[in-house]
N, C-alpha and C. Protein backbone atom coordinates (compact mmCIF):
# COMPACT_ATOMS: atom_id res chain seq x y z
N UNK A 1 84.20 118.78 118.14
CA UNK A 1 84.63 117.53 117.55
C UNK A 1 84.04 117.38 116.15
N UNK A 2 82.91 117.67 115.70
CA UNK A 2 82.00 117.43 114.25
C UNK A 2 82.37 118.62 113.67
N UNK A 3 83.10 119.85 114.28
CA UNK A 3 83.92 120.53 113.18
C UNK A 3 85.09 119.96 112.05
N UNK A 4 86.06 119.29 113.58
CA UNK A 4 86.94 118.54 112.83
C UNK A 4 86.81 117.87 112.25
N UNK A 5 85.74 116.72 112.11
CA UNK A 5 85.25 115.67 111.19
C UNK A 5 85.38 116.60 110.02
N UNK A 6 84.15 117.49 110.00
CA UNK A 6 83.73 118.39 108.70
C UNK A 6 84.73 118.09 108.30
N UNK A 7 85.67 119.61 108.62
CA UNK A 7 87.14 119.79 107.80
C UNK A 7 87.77 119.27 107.36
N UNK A 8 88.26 117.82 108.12
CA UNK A 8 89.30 116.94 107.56
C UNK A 8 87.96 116.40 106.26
N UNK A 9 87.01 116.02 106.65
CA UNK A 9 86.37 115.14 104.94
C UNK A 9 86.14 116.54 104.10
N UNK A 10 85.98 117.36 103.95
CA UNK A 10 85.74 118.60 102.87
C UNK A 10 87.20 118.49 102.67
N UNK A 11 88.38 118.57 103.30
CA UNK A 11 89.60 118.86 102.47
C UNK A 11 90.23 117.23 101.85
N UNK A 12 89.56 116.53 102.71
CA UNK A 12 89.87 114.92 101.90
C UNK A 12 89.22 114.94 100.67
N UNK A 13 88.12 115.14 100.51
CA UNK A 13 87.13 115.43 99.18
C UNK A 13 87.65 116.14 98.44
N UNK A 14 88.11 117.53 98.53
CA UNK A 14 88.61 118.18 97.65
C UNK A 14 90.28 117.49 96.74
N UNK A 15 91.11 116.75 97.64
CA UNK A 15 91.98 116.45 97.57
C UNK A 15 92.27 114.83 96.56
N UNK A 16 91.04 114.19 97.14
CA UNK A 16 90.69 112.77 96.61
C UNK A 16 89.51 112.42 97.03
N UNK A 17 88.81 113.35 96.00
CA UNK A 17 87.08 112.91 96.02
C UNK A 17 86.93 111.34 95.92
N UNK A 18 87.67 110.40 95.34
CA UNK A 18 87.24 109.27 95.02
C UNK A 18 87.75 108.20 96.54
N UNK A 19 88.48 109.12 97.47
CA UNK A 19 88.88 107.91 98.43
C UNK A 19 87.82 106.95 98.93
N UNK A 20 87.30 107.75 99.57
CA UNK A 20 86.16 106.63 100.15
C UNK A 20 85.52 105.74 99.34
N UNK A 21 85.32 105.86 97.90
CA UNK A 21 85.28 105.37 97.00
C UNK A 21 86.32 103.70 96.76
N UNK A 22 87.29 104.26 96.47
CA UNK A 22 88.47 103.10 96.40
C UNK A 22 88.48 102.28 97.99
N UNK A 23 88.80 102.99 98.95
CA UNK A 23 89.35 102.61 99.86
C UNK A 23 88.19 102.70 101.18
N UNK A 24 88.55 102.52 102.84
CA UNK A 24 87.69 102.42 103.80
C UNK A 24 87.91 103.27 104.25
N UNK A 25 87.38 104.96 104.67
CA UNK A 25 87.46 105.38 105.30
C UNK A 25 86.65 105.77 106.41
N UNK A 26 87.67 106.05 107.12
CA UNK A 26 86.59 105.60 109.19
C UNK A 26 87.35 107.62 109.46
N UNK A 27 86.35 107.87 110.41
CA UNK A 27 87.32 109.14 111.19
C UNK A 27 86.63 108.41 112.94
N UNK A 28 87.80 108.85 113.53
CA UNK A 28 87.54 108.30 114.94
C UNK A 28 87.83 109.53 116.26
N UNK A 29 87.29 109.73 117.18
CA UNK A 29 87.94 110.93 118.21
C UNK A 29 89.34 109.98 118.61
N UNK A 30 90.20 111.27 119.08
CA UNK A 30 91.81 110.90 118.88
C UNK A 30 92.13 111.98 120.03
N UNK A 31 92.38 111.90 121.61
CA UNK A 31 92.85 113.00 122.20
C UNK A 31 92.49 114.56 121.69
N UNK A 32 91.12 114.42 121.76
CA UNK A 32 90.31 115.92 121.55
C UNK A 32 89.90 116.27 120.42
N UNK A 33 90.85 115.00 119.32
CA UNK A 33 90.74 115.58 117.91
C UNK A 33 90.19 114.85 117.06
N UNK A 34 90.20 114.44 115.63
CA UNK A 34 89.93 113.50 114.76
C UNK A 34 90.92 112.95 114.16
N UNK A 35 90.58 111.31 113.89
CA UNK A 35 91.78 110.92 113.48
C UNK A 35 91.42 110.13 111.92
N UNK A 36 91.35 110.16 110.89
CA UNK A 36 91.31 110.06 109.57
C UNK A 36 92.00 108.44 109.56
N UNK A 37 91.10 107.39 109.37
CA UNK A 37 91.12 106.40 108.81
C UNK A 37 91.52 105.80 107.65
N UNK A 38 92.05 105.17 107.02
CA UNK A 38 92.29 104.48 105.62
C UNK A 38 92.76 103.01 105.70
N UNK A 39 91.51 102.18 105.03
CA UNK A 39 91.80 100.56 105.58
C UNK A 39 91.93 100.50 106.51
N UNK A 40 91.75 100.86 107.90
CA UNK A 40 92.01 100.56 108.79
C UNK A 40 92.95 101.38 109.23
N UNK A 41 93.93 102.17 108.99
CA UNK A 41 95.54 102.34 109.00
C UNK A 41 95.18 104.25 109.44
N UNK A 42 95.27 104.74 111.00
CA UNK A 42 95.48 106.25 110.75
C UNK A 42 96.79 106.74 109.58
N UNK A 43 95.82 108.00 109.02
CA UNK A 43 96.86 108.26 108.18
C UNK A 43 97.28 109.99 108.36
N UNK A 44 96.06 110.53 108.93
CA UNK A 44 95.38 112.29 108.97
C UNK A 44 95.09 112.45 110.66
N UNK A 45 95.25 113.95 111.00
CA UNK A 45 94.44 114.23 112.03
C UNK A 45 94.47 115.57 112.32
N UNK A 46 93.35 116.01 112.68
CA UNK A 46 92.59 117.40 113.15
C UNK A 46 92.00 117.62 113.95
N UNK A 47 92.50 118.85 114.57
CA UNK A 47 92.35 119.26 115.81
C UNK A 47 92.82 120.75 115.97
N UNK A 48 92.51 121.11 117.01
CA UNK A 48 93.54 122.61 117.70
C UNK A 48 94.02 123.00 116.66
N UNK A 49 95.02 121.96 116.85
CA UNK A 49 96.53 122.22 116.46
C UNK A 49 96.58 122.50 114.58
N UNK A 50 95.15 121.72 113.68
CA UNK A 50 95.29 122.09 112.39
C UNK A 50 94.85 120.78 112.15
N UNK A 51 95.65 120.65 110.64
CA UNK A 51 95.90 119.45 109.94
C UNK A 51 97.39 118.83 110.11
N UNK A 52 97.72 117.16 110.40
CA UNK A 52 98.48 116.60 110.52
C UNK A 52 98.41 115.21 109.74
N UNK A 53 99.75 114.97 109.02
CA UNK A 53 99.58 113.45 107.59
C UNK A 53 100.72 113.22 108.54
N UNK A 54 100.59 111.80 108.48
CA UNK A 54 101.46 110.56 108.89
C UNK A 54 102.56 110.39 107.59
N UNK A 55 103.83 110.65 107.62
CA UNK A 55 104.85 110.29 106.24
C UNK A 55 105.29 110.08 106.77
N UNK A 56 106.11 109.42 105.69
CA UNK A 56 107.67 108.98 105.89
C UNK A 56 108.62 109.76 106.28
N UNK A 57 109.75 109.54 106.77
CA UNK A 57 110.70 110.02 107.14
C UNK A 57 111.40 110.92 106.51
N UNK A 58 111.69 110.68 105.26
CA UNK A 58 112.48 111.23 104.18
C UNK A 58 111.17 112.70 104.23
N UNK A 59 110.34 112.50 103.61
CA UNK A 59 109.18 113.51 102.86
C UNK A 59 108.60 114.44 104.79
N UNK A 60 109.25 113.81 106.27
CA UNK A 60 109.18 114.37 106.51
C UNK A 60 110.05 115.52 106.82
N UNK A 61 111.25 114.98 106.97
CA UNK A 61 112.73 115.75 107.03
C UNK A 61 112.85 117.05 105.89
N UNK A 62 112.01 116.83 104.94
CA UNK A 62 111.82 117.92 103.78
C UNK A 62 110.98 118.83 104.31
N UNK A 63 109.85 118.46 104.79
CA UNK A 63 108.84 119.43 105.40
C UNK A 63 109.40 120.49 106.47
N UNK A 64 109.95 119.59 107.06
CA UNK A 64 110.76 120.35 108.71
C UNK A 64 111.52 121.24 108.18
N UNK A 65 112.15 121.20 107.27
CA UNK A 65 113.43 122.67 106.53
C UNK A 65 112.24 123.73 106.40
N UNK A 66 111.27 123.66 105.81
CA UNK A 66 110.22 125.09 106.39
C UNK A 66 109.40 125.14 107.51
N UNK A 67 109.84 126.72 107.76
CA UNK A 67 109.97 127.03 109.36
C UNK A 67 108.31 126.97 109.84
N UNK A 68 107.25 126.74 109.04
CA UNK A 68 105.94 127.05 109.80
C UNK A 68 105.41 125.93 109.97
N UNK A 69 105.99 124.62 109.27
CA UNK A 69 105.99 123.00 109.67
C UNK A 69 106.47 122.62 110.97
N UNK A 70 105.21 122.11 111.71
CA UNK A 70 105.47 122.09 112.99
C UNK A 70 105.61 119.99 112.97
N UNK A 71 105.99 119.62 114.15
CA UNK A 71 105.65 118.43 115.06
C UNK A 71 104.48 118.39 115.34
N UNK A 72 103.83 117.23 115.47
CA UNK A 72 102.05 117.40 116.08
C UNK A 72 102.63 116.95 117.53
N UNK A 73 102.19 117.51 118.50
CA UNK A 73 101.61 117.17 120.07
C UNK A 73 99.97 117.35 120.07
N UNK A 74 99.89 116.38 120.43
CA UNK A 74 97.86 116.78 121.06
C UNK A 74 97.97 117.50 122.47
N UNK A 75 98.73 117.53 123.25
CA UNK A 75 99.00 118.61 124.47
C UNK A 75 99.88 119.17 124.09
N UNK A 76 99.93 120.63 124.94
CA UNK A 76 101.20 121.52 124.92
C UNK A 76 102.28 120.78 125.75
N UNK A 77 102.36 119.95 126.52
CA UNK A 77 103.18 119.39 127.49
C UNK A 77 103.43 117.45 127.14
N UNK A 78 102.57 117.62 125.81
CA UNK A 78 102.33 116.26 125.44
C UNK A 78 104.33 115.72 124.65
N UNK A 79 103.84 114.73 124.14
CA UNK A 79 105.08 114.08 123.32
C UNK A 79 104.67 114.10 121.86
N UNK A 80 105.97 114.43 121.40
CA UNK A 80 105.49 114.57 119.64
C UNK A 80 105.57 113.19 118.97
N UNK A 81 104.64 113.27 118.29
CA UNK A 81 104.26 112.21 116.97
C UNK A 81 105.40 112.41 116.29
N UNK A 82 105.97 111.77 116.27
CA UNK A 82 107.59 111.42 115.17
C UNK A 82 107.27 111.13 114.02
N UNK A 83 106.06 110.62 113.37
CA UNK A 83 105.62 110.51 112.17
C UNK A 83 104.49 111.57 111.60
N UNK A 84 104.51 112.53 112.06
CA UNK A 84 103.26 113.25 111.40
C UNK A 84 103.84 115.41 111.54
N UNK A 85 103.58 115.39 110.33
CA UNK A 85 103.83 116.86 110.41
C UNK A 85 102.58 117.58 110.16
N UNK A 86 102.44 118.64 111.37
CA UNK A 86 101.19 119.28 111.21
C UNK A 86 101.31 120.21 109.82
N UNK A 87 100.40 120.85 108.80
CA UNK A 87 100.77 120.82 107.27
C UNK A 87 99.98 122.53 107.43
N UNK A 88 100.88 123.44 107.26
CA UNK A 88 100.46 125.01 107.21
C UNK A 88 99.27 125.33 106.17
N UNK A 89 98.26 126.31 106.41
CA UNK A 89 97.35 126.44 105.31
C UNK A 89 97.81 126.75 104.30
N UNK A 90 98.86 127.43 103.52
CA UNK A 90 99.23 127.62 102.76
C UNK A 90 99.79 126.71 102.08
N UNK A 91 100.17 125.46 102.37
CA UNK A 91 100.34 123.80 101.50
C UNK A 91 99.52 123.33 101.58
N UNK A 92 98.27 123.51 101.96
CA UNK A 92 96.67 122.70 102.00
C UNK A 92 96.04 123.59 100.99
N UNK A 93 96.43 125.05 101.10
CA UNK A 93 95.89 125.61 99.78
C UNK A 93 95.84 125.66 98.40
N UNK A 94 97.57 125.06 98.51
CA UNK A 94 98.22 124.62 97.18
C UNK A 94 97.70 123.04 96.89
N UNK A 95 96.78 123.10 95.95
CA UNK A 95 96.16 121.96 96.21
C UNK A 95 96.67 120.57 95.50
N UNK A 96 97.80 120.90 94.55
CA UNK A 96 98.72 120.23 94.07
C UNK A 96 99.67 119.31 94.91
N UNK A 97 100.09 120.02 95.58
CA UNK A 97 100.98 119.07 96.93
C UNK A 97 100.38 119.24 97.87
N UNK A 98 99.53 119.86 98.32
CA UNK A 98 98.34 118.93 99.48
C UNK A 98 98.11 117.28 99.06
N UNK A 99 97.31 117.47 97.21
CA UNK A 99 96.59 116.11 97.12
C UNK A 99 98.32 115.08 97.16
N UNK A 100 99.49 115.49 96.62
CA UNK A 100 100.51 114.54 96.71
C UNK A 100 100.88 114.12 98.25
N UNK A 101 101.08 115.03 99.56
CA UNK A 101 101.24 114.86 100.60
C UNK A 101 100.30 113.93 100.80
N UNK A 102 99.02 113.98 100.64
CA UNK A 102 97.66 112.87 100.94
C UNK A 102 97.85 111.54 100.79
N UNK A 103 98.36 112.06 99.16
CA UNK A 103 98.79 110.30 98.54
C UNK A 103 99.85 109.66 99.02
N UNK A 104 101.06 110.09 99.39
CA UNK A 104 102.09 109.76 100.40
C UNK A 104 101.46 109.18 101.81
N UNK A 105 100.75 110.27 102.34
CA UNK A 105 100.67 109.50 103.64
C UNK A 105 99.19 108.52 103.39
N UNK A 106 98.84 108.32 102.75
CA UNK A 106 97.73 107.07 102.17
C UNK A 106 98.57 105.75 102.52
N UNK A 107 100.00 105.91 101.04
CA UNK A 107 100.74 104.96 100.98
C UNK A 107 101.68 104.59 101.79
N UNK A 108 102.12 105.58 102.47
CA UNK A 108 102.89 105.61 103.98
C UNK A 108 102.04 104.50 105.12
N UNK A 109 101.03 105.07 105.27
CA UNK A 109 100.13 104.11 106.27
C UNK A 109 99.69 102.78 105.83
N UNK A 110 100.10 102.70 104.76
CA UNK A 110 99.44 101.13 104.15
C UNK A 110 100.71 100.32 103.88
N UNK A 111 101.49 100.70 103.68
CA UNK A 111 103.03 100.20 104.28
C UNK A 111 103.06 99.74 105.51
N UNK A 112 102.85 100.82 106.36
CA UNK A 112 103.25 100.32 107.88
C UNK A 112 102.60 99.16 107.79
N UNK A 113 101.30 99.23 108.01
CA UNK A 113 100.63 98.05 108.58
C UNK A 113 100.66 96.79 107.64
N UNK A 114 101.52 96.73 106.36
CA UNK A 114 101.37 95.59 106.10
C UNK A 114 102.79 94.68 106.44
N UNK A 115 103.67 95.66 107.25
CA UNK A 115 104.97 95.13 107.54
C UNK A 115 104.90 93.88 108.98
């Protein structure tokens, strides 16, 4: 479990050193995994399965056209998160649209909850 913490804040840091800064961030255990806080609002989560951002619909329907963009399940037998695409190392590496995916699902989650 304090792996996943690690990981998700070293690649949040790298991505938007200043979040915690601007904003509240919490990480919480989430069905085995970690779940990445903002204001209050999950936005991230890590586990098993990788890294997973909460977007929108549109920005996720784009993701899904490449084939190594998965659905998040926290079980193999579980139900998929309809809002969150687990994000391949190779777009977490690209650290350009990693940090834009971030900022999306920042603003994605701070939407929801103010609706």
């Amino acid at each position: 479990m304090h792996d996943y913490s690690t990981k998700l804040r070293d690649l949040l840091i790298l991505a938007r050193p200043r979040l915690a800064v601007r904003h509240r961030l919490e990480f919480k255990r989430c069905f085995g995994a970690v779940a990445g806080y903002v204001d209050g609002n999950i936005f991230v989560s890590c586990g098993k399965f990788g890294v997973a951002l909460r977007l929108p619909s549109q920005t996720l329907n784009e993701l899904f056209r490449e084939e190594d963009v998965l659905h998040l399940k926290y079980f193999p037998n579980g139900h998929v998160k309809k809002e969150y695409a687990v994000i391949p190392s190779r777009i977490i590496e690209d650290q350009g649209r990693f940090k834009k995916l971030v900022d999306s699902s920042i603003k994605y989650a701070s939407l929801i909850s103010s609706n």
